[in-house]
PDB file of N, CA and C in Angstrom:
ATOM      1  N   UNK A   1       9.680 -54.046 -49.197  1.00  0.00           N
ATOM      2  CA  UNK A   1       9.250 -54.054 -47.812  1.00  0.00           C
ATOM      3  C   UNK A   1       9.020 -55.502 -47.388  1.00  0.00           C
ATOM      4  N   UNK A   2       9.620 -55.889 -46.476  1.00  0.00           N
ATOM      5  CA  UNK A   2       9.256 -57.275 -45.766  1.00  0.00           C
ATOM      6  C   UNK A   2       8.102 -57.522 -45.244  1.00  0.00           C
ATOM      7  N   UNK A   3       7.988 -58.782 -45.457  1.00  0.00           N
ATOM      8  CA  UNK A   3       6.262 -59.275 -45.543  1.00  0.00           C
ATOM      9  C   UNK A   3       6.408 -59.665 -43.400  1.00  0.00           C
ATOM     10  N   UNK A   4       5.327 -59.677 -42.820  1.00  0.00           N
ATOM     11  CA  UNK A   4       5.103 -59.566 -41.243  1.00  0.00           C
ATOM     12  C   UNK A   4       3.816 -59.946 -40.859  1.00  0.00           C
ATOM     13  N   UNK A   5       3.883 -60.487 -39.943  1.00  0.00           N
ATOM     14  CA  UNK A   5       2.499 -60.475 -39.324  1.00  0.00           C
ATOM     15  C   UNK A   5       1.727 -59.570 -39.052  1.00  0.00           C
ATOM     16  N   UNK A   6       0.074 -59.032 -39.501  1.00  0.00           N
ATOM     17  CA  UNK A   6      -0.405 -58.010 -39.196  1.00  0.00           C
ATOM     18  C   UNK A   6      -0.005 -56.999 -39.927  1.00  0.00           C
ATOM     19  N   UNK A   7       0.619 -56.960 -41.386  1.00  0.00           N
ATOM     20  CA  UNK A   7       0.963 -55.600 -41.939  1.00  0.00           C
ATOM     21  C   UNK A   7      -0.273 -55.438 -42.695  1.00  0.00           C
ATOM     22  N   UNK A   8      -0.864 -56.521 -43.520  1.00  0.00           N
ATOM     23  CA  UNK A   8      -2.054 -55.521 -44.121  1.00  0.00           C
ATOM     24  C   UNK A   8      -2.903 -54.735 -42.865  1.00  0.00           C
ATOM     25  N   UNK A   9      -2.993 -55.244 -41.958  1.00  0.00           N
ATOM     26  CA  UNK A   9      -3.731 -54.641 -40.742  1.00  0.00           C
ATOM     27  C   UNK A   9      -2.812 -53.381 -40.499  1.00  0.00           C
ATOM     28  N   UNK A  10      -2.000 -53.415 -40.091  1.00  0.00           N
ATOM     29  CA  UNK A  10      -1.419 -52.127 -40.220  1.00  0.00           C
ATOM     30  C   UNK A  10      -1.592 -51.130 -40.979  1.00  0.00           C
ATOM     31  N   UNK A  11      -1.527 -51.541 -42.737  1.00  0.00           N
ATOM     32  CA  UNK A  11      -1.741 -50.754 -43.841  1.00  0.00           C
ATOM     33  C   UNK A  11      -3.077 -50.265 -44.135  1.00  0.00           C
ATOM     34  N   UNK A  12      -3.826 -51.069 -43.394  1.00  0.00           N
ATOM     35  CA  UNK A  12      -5.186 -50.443 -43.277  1.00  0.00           C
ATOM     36  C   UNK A  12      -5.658 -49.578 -41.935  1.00  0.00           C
ATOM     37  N   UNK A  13      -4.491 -49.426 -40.735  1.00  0.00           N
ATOM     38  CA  UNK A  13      -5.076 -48.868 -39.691  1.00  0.00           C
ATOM     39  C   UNK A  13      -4.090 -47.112 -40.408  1.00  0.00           C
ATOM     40  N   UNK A  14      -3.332 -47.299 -40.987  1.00  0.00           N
ATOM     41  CA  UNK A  14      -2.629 -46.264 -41.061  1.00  0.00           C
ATOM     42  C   UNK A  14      -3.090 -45.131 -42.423  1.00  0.00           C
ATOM     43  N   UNK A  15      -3.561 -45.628 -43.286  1.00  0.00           N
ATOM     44  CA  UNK A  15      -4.816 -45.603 -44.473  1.00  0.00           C
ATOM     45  C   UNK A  15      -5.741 -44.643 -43.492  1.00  0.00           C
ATOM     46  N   UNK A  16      -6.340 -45.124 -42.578  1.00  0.00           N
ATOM     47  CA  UNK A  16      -7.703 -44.989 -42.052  1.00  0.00           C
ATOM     48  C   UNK A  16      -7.155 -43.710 -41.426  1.00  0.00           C
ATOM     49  N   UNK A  17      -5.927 -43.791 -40.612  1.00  0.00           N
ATOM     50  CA  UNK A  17      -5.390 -42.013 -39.735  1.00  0.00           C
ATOM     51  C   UNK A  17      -4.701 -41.330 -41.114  1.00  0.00           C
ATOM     52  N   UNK A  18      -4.488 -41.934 -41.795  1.00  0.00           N
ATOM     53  CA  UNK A  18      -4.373 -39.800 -42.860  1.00  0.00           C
ATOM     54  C   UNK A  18      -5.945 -39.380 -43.740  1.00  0.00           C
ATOM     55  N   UNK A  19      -6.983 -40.887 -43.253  1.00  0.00           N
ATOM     56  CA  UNK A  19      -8.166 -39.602 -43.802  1.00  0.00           C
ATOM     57  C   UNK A  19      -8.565 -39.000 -42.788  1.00  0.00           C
ATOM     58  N   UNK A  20      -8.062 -38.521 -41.653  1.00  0.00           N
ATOM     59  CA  UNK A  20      -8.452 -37.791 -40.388  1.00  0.00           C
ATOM     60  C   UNK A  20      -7.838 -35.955 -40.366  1.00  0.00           C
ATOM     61  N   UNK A  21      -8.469 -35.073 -40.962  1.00  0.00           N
ATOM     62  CA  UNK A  21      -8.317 -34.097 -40.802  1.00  0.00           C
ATOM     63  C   UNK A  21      -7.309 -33.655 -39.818  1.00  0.00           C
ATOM     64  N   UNK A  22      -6.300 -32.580 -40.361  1.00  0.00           N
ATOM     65  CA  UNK A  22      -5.037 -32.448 -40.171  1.00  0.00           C
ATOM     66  C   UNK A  22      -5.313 -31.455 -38.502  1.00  0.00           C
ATOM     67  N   UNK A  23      -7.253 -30.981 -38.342  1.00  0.00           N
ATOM     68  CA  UNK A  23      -7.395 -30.342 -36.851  1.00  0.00           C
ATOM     69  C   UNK A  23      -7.181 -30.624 -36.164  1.00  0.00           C
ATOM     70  N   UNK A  24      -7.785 -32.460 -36.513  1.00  0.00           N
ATOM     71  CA  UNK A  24      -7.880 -33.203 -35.636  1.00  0.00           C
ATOM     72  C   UNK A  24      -6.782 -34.173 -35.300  1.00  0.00           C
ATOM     73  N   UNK A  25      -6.142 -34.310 -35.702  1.00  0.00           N
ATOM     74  CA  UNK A  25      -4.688 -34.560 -35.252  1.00  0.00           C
ATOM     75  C   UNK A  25      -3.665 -33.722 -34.447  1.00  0.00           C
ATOM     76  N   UNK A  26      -3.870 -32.371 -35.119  1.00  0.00           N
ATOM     77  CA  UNK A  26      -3.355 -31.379 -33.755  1.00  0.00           C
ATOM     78  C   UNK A  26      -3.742 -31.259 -33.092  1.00  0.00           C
ATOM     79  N   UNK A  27      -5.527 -31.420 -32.554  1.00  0.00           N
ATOM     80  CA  UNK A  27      -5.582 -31.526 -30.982  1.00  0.00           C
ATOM     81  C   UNK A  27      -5.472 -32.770 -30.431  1.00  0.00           C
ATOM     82  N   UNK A  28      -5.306 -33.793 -31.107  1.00  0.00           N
ATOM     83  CA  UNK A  28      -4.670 -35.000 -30.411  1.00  0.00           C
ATOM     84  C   UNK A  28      -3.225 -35.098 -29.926  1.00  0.00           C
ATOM     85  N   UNK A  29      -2.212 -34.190 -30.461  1.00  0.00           N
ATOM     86  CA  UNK A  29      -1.086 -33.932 -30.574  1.00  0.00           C
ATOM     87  C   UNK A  29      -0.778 -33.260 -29.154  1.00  0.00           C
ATOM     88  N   UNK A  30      -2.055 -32.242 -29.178  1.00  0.00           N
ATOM     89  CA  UNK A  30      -1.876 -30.693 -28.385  1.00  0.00           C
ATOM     90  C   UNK A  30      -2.396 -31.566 -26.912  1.00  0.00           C
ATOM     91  N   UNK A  31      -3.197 -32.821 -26.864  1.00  0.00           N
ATOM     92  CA  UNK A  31      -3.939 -32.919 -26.140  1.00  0.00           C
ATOM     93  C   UNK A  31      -2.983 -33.863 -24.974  1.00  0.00           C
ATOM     94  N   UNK A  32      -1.721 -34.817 -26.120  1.00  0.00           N
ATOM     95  CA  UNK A  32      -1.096 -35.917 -25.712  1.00  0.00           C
ATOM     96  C   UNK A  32       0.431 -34.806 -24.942  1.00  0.00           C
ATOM     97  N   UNK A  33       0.344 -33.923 -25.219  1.00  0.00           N
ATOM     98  CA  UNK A  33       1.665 -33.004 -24.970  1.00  0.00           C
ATOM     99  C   UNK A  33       1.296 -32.136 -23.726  1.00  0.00           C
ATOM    100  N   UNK A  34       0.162 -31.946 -23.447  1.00  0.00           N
ATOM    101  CA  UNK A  34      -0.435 -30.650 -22.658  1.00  0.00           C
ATOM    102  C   UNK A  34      -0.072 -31.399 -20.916  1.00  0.00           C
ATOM    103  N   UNK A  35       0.103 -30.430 -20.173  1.00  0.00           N
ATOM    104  CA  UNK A  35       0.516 -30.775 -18.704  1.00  0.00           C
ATOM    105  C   UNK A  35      -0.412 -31.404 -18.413  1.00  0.00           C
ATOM    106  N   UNK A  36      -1.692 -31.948 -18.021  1.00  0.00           N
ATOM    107  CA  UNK A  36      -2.683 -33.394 -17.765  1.00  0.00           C
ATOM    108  C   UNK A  36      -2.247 -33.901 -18.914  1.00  0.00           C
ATOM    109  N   UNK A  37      -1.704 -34.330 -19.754  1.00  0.00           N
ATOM    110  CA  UNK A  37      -1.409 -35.423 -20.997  1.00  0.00           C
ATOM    111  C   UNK A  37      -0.381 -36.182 -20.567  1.00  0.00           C
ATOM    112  N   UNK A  38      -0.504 -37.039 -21.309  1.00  0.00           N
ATOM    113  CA  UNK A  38       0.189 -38.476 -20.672  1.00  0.00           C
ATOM    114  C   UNK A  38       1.612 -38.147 -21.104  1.00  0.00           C
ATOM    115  N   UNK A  39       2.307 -37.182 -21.752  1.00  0.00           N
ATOM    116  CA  UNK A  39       3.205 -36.641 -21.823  1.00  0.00           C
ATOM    117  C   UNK A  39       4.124 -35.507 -21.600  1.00  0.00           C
ATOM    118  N   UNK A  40       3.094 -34.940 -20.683  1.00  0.00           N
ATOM    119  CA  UNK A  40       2.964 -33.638 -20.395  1.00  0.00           C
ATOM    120  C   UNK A  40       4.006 -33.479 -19.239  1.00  0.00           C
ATOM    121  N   UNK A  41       4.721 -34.611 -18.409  1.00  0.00           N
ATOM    122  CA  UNK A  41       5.941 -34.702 -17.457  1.00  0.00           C
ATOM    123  C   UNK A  41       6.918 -34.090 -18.069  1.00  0.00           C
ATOM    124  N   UNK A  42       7.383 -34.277 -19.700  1.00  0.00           N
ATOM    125  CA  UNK A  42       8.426 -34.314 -20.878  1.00  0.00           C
ATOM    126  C   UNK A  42       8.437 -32.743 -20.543  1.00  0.00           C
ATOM    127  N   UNK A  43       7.961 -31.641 -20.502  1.00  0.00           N
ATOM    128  CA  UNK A  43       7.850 -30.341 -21.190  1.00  0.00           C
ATOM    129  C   UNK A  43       8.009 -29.629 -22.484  1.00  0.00           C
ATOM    130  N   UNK A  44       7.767 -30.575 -23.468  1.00  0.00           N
ATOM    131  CA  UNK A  44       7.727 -30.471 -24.583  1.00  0.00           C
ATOM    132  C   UNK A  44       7.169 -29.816 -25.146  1.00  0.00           C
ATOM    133  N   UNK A  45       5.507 -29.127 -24.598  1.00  0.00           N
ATOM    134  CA  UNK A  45       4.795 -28.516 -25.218  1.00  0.00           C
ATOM    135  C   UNK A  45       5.220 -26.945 -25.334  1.00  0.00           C
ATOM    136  N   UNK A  46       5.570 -26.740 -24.113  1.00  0.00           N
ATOM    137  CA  UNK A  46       6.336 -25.236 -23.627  1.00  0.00           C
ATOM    138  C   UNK A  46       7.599 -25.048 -23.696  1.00  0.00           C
ATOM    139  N   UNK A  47       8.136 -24.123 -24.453  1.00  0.00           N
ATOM    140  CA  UNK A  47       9.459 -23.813 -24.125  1.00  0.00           C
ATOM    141  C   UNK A  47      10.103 -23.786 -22.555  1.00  0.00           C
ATOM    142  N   UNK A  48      11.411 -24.019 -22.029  1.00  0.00           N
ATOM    143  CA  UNK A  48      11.547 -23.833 -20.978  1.00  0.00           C
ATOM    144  C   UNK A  48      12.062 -22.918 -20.907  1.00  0.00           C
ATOM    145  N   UNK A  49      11.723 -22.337 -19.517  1.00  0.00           N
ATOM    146  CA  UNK A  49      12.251 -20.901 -18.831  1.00  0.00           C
ATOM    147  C   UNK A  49      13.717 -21.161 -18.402  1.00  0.00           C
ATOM    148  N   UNK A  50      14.140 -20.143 -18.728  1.00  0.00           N
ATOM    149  CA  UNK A  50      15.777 -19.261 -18.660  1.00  0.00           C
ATOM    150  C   UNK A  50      16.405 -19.040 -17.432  1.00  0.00           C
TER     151      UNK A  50
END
């Protein structure tokens, strides 16, 4: 792996999100996908209608 600016920082911010309970990541998931979510334009969360 190539050496970068900010990777131990990285390797420690990314360390720190998988000791975060796998709930709590799906409602961050559920929360970033949901129609008020900042992604929620996409329709990703819902299947689309036929």
């Amino acid at each position: 792996m190539a050496d970068f600016r900010g990777r131990g920082a990285l390797i420690v911010a990314l360390n720190a999100l998988m000791g975060l309970p796998s709930v709590v990541v799906g409602v961050l998931v559920y929360l970033a996908l949901s129609r008020s979510g900042p992604f929620g334009s996409y329709g990703l969360l819902f299947s689309p209608r036929r």
